[in-house]
N, C-alpha and C. Protein backbone atom coordinates (compact mmCIF):
# COMPACT_ATOMS: atom_id res chain seq x y z
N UNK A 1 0.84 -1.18 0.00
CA UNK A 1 0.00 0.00 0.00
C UNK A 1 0.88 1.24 0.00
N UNK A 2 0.44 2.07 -0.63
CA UNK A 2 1.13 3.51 -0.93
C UNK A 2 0.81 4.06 0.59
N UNK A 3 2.32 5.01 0.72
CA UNK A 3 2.17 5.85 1.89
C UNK A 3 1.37 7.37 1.58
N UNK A 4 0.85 8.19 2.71
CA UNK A 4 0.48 8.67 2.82
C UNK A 4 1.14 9.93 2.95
N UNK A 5 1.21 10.85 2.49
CA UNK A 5 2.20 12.19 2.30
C UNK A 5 1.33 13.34 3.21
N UNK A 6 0.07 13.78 2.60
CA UNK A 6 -0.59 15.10 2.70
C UNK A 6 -2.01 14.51 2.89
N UNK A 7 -2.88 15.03 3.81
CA UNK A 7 -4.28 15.18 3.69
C UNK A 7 -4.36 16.50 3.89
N UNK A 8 -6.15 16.70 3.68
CA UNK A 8 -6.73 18.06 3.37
C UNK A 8 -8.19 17.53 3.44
N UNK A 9 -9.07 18.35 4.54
CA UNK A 9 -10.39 18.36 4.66
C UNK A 9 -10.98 19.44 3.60
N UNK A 10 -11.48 19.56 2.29
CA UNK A 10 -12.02 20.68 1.96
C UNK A 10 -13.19 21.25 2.50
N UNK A 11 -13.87 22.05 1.40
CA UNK A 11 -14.87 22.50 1.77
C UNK A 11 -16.31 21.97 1.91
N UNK A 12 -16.31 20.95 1.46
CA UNK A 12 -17.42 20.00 1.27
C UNK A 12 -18.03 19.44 2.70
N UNK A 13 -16.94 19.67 3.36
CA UNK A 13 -17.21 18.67 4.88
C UNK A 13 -18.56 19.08 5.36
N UNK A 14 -19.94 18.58 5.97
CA UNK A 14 -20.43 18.18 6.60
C UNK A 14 -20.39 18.08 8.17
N UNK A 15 -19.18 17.71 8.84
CA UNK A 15 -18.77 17.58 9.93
C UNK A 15 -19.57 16.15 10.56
N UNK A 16 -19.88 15.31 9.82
CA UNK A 16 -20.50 14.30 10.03
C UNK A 16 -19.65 13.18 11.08
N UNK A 17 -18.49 13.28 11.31
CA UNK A 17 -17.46 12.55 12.09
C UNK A 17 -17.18 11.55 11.94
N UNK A 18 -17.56 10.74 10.73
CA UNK A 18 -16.92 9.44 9.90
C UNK A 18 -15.31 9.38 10.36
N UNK A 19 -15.24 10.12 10.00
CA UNK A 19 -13.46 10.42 9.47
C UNK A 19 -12.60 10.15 10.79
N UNK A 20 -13.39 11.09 12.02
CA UNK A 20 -12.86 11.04 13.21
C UNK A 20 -13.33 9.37 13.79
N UNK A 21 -13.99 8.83 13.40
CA UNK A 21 -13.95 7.32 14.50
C UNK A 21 -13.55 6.63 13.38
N UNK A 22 -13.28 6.63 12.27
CA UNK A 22 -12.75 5.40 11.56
C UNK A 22 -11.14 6.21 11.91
N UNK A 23 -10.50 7.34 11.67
CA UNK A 23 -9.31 7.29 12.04
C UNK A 23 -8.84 8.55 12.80
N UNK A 24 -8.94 8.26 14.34
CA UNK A 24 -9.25 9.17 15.44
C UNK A 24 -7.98 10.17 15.41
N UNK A 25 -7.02 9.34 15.05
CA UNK A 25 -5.44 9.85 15.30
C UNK A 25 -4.94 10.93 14.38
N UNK A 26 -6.03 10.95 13.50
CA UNK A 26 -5.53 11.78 12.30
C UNK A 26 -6.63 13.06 12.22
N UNK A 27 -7.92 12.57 12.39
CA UNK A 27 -9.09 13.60 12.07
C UNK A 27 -9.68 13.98 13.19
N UNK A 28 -10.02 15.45 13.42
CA UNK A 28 -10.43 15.97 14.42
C UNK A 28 -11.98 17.02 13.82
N UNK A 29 -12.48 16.79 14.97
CA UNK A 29 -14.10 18.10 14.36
C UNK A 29 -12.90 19.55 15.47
N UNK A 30 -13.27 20.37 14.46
CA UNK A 30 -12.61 21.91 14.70
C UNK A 30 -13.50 22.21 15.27
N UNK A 31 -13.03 23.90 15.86
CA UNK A 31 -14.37 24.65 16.34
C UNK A 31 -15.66 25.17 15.18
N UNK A 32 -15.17 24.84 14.23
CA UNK A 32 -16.53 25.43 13.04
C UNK A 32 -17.00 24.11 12.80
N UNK A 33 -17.10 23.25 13.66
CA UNK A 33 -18.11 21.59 13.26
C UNK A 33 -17.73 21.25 12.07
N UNK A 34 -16.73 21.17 11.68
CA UNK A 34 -15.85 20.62 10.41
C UNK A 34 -14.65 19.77 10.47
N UNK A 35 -14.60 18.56 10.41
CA UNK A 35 -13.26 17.78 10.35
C UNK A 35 -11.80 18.74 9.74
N UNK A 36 -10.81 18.07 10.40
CA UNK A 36 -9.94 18.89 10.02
C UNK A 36 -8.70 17.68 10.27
N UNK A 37 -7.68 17.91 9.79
CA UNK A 37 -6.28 16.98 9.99
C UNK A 37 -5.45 17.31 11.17
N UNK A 38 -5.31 16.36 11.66
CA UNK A 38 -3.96 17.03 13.09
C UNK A 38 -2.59 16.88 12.49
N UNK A 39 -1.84 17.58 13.12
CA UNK A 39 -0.39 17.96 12.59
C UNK A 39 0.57 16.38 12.99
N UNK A 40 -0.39 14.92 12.20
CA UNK A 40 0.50 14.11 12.77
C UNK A 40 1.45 13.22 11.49
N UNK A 41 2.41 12.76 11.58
CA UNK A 41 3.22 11.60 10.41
C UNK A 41 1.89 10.98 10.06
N UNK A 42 1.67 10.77 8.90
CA UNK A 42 0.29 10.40 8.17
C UNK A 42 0.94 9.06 7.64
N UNK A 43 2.04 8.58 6.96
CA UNK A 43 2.60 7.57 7.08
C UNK A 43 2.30 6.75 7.96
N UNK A 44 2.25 6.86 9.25
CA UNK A 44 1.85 5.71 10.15
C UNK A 44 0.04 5.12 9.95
N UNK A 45 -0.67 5.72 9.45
CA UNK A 45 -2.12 6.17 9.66
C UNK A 45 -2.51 5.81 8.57
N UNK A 46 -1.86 5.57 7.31
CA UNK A 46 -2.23 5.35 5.75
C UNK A 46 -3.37 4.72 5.18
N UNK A 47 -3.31 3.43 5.82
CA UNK A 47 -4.49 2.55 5.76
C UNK A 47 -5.75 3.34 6.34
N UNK A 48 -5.46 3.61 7.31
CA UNK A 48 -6.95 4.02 8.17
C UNK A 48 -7.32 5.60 7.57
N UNK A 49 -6.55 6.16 6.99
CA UNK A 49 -6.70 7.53 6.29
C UNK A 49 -7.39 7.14 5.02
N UNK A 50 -7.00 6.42 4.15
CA UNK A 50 -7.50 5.92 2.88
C UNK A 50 -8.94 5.29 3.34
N UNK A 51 -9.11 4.50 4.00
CA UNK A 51 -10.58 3.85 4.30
C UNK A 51 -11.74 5.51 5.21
N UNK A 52 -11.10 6.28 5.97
CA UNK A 52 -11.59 7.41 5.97
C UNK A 52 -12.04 7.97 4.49
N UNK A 53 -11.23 8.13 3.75
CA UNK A 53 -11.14 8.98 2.40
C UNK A 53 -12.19 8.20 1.80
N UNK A 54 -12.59 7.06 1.57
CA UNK A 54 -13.46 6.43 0.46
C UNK A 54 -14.72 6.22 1.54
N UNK A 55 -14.46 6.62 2.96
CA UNK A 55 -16.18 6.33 3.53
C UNK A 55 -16.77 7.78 3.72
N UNK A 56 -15.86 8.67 3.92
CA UNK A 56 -16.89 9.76 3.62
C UNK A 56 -17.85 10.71 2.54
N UNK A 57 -19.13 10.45 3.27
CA UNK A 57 -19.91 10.67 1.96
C UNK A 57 -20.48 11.96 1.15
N UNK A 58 -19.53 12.71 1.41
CA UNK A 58 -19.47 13.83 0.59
C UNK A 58 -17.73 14.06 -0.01
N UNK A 59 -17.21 13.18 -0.09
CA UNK A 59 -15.88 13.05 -0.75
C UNK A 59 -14.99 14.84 -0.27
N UNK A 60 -15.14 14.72 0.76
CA UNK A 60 -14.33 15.74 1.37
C UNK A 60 -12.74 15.65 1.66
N UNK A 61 -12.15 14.58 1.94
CA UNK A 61 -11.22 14.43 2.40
C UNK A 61 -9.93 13.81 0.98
N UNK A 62 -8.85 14.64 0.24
CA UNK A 62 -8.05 14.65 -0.52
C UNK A 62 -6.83 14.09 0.09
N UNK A 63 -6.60 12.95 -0.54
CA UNK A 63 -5.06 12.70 0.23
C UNK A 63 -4.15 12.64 -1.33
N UNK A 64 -2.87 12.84 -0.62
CA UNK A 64 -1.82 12.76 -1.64
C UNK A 64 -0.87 11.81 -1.33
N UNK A 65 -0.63 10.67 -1.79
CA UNK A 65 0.11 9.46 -1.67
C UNK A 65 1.64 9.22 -2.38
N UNK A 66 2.64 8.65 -1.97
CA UNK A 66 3.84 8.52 -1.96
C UNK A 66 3.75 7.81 -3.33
């Protein structure tokens, strides 16, 4: 599996919190009720970032892979 370089919550988000319980370590709800990325090595998280990325259902979440 390809590593994980860059995520990015756009504007599309919902704040629905998919993102945050399928991969807690990486996605956080901000103060504007919008998922957002924490400042962590996304490499470790890859798998669980990618299965975030294809379950949320407004295709909010852009990753950029190694």
């Amino acid at each position: 599996m390809a590593k994980v370089k860059k995520v990015n919550v756009n504007d599309k988000c919902i704040g629905c919190g998919l993102c945050t319980s399928i991969c807690p370590e990486v996605f956080e709800i901000g103060d504007d009720g919008k998922s957002r990325a924490k400042n962590v090595n996304f490499e470790d998280f890859s798998e669980k970032i990618i299965e975030a990325r294809d379950s949320c259902p407004v295709s909010a979440i852009e990753v950029e892979e190694e």
